[in-house]
Every structure is written in structure tokens, then in C-alpha cells.
Protein backbone atom coordinates (compact mmCIF):
# COMPACT_ATOMS: atom_id res chain seq x y z
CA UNK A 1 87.58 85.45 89.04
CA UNK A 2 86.88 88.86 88.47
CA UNK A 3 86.30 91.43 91.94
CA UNK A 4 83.25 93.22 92.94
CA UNK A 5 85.56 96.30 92.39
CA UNK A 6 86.50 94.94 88.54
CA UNK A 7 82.64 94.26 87.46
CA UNK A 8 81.09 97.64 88.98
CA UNK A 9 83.96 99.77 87.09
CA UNK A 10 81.94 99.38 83.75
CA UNK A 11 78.41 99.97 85.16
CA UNK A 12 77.73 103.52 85.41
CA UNK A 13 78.87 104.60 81.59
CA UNK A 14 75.66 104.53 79.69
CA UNK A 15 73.98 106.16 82.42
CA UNK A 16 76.92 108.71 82.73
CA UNK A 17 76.30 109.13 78.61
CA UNK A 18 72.92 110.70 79.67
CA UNK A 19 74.08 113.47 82.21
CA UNK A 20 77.41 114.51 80.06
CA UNK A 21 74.82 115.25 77.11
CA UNK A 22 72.94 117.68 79.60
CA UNK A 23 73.29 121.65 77.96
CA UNK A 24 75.75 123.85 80.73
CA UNK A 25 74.74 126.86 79.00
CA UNK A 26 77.69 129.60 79.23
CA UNK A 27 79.68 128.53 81.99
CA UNK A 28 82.90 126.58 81.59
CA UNK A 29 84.37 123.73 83.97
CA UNK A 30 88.08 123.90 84.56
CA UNK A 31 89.95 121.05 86.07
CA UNK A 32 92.71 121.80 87.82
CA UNK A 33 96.04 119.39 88.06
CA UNK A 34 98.69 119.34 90.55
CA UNK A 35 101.50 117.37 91.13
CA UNK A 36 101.25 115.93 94.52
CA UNK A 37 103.22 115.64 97.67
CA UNK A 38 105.29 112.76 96.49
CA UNK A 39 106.23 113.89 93.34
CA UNK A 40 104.82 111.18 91.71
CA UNK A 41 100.93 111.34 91.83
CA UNK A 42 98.55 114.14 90.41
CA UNK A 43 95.51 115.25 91.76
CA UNK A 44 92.43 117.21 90.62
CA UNK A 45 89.50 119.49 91.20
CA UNK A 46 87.29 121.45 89.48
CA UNK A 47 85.78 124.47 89.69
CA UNK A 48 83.10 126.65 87.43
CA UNK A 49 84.10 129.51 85.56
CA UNK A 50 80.83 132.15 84.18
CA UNK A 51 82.38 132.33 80.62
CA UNK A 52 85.05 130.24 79.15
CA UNK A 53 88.74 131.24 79.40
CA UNK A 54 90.88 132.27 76.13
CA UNK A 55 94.11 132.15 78.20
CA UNK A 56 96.01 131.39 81.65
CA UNK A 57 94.86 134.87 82.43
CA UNK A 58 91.29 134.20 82.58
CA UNK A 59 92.02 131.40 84.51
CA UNK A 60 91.88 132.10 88.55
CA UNK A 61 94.39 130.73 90.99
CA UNK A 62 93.06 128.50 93.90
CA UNK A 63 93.54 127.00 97.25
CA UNK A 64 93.86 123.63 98.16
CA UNK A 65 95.12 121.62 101.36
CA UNK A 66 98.44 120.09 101.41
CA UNK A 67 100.29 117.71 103.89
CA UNK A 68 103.69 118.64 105.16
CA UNK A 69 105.16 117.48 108.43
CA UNK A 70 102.29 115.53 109.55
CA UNK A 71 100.16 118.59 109.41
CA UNK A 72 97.24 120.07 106.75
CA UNK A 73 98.62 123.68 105.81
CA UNK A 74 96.66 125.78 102.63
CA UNK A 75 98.56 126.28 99.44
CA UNK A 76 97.87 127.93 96.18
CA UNK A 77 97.31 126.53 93.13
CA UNK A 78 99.07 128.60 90.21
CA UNK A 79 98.01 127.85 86.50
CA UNK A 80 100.80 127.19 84.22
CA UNK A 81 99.35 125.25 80.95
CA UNK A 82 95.66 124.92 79.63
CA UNK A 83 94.68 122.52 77.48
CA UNK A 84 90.66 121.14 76.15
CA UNK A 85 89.08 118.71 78.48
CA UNK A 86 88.89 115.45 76.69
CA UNK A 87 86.27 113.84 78.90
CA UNK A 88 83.49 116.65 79.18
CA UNK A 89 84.59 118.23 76.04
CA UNK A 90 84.58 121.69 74.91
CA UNK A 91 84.20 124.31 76.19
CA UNK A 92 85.39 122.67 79.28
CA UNK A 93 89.31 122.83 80.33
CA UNK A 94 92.21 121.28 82.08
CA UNK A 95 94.87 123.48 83.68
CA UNK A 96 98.07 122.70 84.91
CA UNK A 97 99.42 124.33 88.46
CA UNK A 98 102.07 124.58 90.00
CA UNK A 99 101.80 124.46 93.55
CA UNK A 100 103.18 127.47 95.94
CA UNK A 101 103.19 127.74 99.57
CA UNK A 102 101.44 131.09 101.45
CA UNK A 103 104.44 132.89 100.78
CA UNK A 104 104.06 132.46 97.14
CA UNK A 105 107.40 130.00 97.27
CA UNK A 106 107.72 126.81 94.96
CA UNK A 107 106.40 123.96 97.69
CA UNK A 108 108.04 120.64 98.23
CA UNK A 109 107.76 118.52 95.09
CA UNK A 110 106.99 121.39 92.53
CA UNK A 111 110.20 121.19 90.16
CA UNK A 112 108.66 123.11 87.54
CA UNK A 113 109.79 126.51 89.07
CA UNK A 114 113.36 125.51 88.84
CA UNK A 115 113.60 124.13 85.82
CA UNK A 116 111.93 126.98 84.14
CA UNK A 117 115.00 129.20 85.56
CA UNK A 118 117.49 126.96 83.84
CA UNK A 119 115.61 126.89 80.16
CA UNK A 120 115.53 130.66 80.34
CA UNK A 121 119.35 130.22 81.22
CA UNK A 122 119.71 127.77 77.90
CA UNK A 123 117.39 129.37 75.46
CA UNK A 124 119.82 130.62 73.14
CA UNK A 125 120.39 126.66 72.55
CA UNK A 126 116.98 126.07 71.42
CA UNK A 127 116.60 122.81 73.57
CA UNK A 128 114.32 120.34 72.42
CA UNK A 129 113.24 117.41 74.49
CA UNK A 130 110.51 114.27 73.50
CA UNK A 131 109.80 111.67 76.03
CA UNK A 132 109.03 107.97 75.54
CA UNK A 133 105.95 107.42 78.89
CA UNK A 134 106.40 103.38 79.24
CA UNK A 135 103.47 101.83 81.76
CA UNK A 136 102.02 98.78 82.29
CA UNK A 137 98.09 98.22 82.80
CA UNK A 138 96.87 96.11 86.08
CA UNK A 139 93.47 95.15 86.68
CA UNK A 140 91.33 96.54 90.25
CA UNK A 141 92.80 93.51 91.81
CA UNK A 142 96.43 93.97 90.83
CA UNK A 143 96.38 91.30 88.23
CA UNK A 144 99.16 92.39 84.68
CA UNK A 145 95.30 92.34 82.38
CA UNK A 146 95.85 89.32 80.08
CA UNK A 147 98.60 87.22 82.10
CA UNK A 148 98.63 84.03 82.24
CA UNK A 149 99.50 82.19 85.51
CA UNK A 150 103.07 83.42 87.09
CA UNK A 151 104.98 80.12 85.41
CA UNK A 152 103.51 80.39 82.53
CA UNK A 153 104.33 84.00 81.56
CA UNK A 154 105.06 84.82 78.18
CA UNK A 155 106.63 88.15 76.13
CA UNK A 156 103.96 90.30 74.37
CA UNK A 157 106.96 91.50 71.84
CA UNK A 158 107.45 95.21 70.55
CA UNK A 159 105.38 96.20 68.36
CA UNK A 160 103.47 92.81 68.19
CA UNK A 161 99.75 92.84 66.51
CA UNK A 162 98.80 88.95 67.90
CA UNK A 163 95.36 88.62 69.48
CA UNK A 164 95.88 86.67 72.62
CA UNK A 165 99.70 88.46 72.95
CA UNK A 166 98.37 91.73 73.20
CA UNK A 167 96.66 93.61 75.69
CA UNK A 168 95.20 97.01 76.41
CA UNK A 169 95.30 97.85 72.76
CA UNK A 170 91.90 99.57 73.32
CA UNK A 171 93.21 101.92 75.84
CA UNK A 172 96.24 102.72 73.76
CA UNK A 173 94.50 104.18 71.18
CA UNK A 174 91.70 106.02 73.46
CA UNK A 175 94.86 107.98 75.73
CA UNK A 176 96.12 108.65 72.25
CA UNK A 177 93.21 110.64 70.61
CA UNK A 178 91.85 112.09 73.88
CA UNK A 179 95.71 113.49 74.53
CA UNK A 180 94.99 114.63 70.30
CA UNK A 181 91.92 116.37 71.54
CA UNK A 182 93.39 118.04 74.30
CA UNK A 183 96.35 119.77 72.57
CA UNK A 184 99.23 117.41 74.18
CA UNK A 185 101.42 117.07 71.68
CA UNK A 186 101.61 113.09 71.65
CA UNK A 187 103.69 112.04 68.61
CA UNK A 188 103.29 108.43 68.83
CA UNK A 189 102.30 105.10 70.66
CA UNK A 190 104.02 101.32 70.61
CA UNK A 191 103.14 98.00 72.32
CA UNK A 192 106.37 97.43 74.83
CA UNK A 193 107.80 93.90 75.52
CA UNK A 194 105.27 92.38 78.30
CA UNK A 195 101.56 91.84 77.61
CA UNK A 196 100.00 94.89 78.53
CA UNK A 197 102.93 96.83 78.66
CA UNK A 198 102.59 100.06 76.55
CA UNK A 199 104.36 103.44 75.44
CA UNK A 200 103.56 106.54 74.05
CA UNK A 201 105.91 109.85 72.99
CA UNK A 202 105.49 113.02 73.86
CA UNK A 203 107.77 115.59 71.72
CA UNK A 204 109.39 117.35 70.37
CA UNK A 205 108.59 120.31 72.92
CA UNK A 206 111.18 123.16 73.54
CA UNK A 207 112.35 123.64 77.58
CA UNK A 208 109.88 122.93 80.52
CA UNK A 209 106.87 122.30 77.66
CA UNK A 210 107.83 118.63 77.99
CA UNK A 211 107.16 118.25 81.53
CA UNK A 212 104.01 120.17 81.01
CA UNK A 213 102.72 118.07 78.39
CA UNK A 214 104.02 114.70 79.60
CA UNK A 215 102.35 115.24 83.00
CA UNK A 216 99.07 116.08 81.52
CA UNK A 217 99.58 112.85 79.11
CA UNK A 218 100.08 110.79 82.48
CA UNK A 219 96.51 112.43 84.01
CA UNK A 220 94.38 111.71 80.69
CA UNK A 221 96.18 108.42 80.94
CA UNK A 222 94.79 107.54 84.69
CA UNK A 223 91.64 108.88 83.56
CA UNK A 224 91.01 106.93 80.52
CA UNK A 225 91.94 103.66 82.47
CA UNK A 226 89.24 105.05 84.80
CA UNK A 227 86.76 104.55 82.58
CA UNK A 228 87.97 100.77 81.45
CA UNK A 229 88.46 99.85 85.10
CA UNK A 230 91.95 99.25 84.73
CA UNK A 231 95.03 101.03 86.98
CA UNK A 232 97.90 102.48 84.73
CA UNK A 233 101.22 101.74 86.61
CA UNK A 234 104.57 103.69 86.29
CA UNK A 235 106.34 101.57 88.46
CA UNK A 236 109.60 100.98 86.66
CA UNK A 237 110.17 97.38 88.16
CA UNK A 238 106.02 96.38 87.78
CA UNK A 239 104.70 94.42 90.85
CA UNK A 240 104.47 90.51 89.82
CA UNK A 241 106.71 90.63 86.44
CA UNK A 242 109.37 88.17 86.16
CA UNK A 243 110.92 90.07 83.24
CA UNK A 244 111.04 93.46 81.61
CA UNK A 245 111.41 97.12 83.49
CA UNK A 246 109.69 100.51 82.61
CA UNK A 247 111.40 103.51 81.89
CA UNK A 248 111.23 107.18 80.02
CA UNK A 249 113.66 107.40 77.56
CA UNK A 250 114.21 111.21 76.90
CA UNK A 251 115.55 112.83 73.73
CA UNK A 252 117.69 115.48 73.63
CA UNK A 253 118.97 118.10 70.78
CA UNK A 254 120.15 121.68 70.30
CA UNK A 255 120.12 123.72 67.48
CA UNK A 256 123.70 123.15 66.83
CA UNK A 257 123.05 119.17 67.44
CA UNK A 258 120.43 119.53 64.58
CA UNK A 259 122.26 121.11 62.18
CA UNK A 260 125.41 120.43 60.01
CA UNK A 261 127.89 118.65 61.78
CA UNK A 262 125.33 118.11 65.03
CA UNK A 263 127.38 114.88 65.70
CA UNK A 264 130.31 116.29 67.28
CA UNK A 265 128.26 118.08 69.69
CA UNK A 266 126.10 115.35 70.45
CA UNK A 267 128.88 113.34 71.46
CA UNK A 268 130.79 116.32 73.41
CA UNK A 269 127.31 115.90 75.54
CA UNK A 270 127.76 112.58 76.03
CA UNK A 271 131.13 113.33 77.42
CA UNK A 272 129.69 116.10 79.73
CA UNK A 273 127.04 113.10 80.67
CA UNK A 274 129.62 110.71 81.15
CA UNK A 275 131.17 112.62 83.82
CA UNK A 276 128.04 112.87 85.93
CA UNK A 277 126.47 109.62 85.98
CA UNK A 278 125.70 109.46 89.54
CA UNK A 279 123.98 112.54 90.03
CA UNK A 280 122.04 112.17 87.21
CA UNK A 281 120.64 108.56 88.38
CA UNK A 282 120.00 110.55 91.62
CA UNK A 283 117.17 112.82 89.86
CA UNK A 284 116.29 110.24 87.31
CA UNK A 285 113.68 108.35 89.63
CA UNK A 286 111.61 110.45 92.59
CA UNK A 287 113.61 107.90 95.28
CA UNK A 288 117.06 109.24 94.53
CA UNK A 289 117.93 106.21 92.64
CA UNK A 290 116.51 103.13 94.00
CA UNK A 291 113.98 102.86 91.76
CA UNK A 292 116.58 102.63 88.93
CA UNK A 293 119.19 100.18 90.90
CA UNK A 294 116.38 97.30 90.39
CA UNK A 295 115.90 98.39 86.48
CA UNK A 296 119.15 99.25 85.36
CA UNK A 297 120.42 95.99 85.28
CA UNK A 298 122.03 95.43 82.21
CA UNK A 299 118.98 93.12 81.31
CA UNK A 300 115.99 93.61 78.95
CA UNK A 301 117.75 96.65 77.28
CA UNK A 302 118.73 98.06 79.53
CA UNK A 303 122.63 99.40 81.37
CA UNK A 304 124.30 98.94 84.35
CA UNK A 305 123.49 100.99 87.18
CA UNK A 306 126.72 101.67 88.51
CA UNK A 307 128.76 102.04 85.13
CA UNK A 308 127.85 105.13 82.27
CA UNK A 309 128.45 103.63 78.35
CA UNK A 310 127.29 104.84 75.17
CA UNK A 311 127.23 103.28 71.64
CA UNK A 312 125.34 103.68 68.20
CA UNK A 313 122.23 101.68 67.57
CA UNK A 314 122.24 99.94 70.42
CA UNK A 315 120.18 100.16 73.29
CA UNK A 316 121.89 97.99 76.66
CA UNK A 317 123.72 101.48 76.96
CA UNK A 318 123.31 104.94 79.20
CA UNK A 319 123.07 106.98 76.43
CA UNK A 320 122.15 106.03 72.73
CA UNK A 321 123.38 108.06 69.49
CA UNK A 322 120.18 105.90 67.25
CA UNK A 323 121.40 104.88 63.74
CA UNK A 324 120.17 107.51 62.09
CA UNK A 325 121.43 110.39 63.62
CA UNK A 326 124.92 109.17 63.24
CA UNK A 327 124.20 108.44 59.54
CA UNK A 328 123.09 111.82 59.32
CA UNK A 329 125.71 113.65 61.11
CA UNK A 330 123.33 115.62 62.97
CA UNK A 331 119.97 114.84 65.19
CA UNK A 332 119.76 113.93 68.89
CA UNK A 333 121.10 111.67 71.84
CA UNK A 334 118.73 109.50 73.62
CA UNK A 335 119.47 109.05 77.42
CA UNK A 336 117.59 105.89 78.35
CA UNK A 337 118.34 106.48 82.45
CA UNK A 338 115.61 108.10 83.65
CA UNK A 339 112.53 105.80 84.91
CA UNK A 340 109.19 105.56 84.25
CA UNK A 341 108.02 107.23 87.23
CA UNK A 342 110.60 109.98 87.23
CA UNK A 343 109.32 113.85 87.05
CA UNK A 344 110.11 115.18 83.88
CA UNK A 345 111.54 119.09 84.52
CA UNK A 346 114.07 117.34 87.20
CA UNK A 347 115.19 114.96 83.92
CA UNK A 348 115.34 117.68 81.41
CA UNK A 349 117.33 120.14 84.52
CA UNK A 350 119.69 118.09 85.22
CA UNK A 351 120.66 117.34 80.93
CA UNK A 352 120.18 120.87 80.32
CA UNK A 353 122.83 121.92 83.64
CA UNK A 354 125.36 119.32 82.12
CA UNK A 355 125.22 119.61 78.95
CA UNK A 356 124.88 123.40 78.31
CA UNK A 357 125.89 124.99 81.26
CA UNK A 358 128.96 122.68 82.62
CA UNK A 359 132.28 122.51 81.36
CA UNK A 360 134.51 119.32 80.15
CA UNK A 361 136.82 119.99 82.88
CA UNK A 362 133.82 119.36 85.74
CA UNK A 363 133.94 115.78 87.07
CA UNK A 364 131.79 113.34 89.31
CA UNK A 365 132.09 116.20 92.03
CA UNK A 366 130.13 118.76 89.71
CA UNK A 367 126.61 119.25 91.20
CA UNK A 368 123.13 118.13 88.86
């Protein structure tokens, strides 16, 4: 039976169709996104600009209210990325902010700031990161879209093209080519293992890029699901699914990793990774770990929690060397820790501090 909630979410597009066709003359409507509070959520709000913005500089910062120790307290909103507006269309705009407090300091859950201080740190390695966004698709009443009743639950399969196996193709496609017409630099999309269970790749992108882009990817995401009345879920252990966990698998290279001979410092990283497993899990979800203790399980490709391993085309392991890199000699590593909720510059600090700025001699006591 489907909710009040569920039928009115597709009522108001062909009349919206009417008012977004409306001429806005000169003036140019920039969305701004923030991370929230939680380090998890984004929010949004727009404001109207008299002429439309070539860069960040054009681009003014803004106020907003924020919640810290039970109290409302004003903080400014800093553009950092801009990028077309895929739902009111050019000239319109998106911005990404980071979020400081009066005192112009990096707030609470803003990670950006301190990330961007270690990729200027690791620049001379030319870091590149892509990052593989795994979420599952609920409907307004917190129904998977497509199940079947609880015992009778059934796999959707990687990759699968099955009608009645397959669900939410429709909004795969539409995140896709929006994110295209925004300037994210999506590089690809897959069905995952449970009906309506879907990824898409954001990469390659060079330091804190990758967190820009992949957060902006997430916010088209929630928006396009908006307009299907459907609720995009990063949860990495999905409310109501028997089987089958969501993470963000993140790739990681260097210049020297990509060229002649890359192997042997891929797998010196993996060492350096080896060493820290616990602190890394500890940054690898936004609840210091407990999201991942109920995915990593060793189940549905996935490792084990408590124990770092590594292997070559295989993927119930901490950190993958994929076939073809090792036939190659040279390429990336794949850590497939970090969860499908986790925040993307604390994932891509914490590999850049081990790998490139640690030493082999630094144990589990060496800080991430």
C-alpha cells in the first residue's frame, strides 16, 4: 500500500515544469552546500546573485545558524568548489562551503580544512584518489523499493540487467548525467548486490578534489531521489536487509605507484597500512568505528573488523592490489575499509598521513 507521503511526491512536477521555464533575466541563483553538524548530512540554501559568477571569487561568503552545545550560534559559510546547477540549469550554480566559526576557525565537522594542509604536505607525490559511493534506495515509508516480503528476499546480483531483479535503474542513470552536467567528475555507475542497491565512482581527482566532488555527487544524489520520491540511504548496514553492507571503496596511487615498477610501492603502502589498522577504522565511518564493526564482517565481500589482510584479485580483504595492477607492475591499491557514510577528506587524510608521511618503523601506536 503505497503512503499519502509516497503518492504526493510525484504530483507537483508538471506544474513545477511551468515555473522552471519562467525567464530570470540576468541574475544568477547560487546554492550553497554545507556539510552539517554530524558530519554526515548536507544542507542547502540559496541566495541571488545580480550577474553570474566566473569563479569562487565572485561568489560571496554567507551566514547561517548552527547548533553546538544545545545552543543556535552564527557561522560563516566559505565557498570552496562551484559547479553548474543541474536542476535549474545554467546560469544557475552550486557551491561548496566549508563551514567556519566567528573567529574564522574550521567548526566541528568541517574536515576539509585539515585535509587540505596534508595534500599541500604530499603534493610532490601527485596523489590521486577515486571513490566507489555505494547506497541503497528506500521508499517515503522505509520500504528497500522493489522487495519482496522479508522471507522472501532475493539478491539483485552485480551488474544484473533482469526486469523484476532490478531496481532504481531510472535514478541511476538521472544522478549520473545531472552529476555530467554539473562538472563532478563521475567516472562510472554499477547495480550492487541487493535490489535497489547501487554505486557510482567518482575519480580520479588529485588531493581534497575527491571529497569535494564526492560530496557534491551525494547532494545531486538526495536531490534527484527528491524528485522520484524515493530516500537515498548511506547507511552501511541498510535498515531491514538480511544480507549485503554498503561501503566506499577508495583508490589510491602516486606518481611513483603509476609508473614503472609502481608495485613495490604499492605494496610498501600496504605495509605502512597494515600497521595502522585501528586508527584507520576509527576515521573510516563518522561513529569512530561502529558503523564498520556491523559491516566488516568477513561476509558479502567483505574483511574482518578486527584483523588487516591484503591479497590480489580478491576482495574479502582490507586492502586489494586488483588483477590488473599487479599484472601491470604499476597502478593503484584499493582500500575497501572505509563505509558508505564515511566523510571523504578524513579517508583520503588518514591514507595520505600513512602512507606518505609515516615511516615503516611506526606501529599501531602511530597517530591517523
Amino acid at each position: 500500500m503505497m503512503s499519502a507521503a509516497s503518492k504526493s511526491a510525484g504530483l507537483n512536477k508538471t506544474v513545477r515544469q511551468h515555473y522552471l521555464s519562467l525567464a530570470q533575466g540576468a541574475v544568477c541563483l547560487v546554492t550553497y552546500i554545507w556539510i552539517d553538524e554530524t558530519g554526515e548530512n548536507l544542507k542547502c540554501k540559496t541566495k541571488t546573485l545580480n550577474t553570474e559568477p566566473a569563479g569562487l571569487q565572485d561568489i560571496p561568503e554567507w551566514a547561517t545558524a548552527w547548533s553546538t552545545d544545545g545552543r543556535l550560534v552564527e557561522v560563516l559559510l566559505i565557498p570552496v568548489r562551484m559547479f553548474r546547477d543541474p536542476f535549474i540549469l545554467d546560469p544557475n550554480k552550486l557551491v561548496l562551503c566549508e563551514v567556519l566559526d566567528s573567529n574564522r576557525v574550521p567548526i566541528g565537522s568541517n574536515q576539509r580544512s585539515q585535509c587540505d594542509k596534508i595534500m599541500e604536505e604530499v603534493k610532490e607525490f601527485q596523489p590521486w584518489f577515486g571513490m566507489e559511493q555505494e547506497y541503497t534506495l528506500f521508499d517515503l515509508d522505509g520500504q528497500l523499493i522493489g522487495w519482496l516480503p522479508r522471507e522472501s528476499q532475493e539478491t539483485q546480483g552485480f551488474n544484473r540487467v533482469v526486469a523484476g531483479r532490478l531496481y532504481g535503474r531510472n535514478i541511476c542513470i538521472s544522478h549520473c548525467k545531472a552529476c555530467l552536467y554539473a562538472g563532478v567528475k563521475i567516472c562510472g555507475t554499477n547495480a550492487e548486490a541487493i535490489p535497489g542497491q547501487w554505486e557510482f565512482q567518482v575519480g580520479p581527482c588529485e588531493g581534497t578534489e575527491i571529497g569535494d566532488h564526492l560530496w557534491v555527487a551525494r547532494y545531486i544524489l538526495h536531490r534527484v531521489c527528491e524528485d522520484f520520491g524515493v530516500i537515498a540511504s548511506l547507511d552501511p548496514k541498510p535498515s531491514g536487509v538480511n544480507s549485503g553492507t554498503s561501503g566506499c571503496h577508495t583508490n589510491f596511487s602516486t606518481k611513483e605507484m603509476r609508473g614503472e615498477g609502481g608495485l613495490k610501492h604499492i605494496e610498501e603502502s600496504i605495509q605502512r597500512l597494515s600497521k595502522r589498522h585501528s586508527q584507520h577504522l576509527r576515521v573510516y565511518d563518522p561513529h569512530g568505528g561502529q558503523d564498520n564493526i556491523h559491516r566488516l564482517t568477513g561476509l558479502s565481500s567483505t574483511s574482518h573488523f578486527h584483523e588487516f589482510s591484503t591479497a590480489t584479485a580478491c576482495r574479502d580483504v582490507s586492502v586489494r592490489i586488483p588483477v590488473h595492477v599487479s599484472q601491470k607492475g604499476c597502478g593503484y591499491l584499493e582500500d575497501r575499509r572505509p563505509a558508505s557514510n564515511c566523510d571523504p577528506y578524513a579517508v583520503i587524510r588518514a591514507l595520505a598521513e600513512t602512507c606518505l608521511l609515516s615511516t615503516t618503523e611506526e606501529d599501531e601506536d602511530g597517530s591517523v
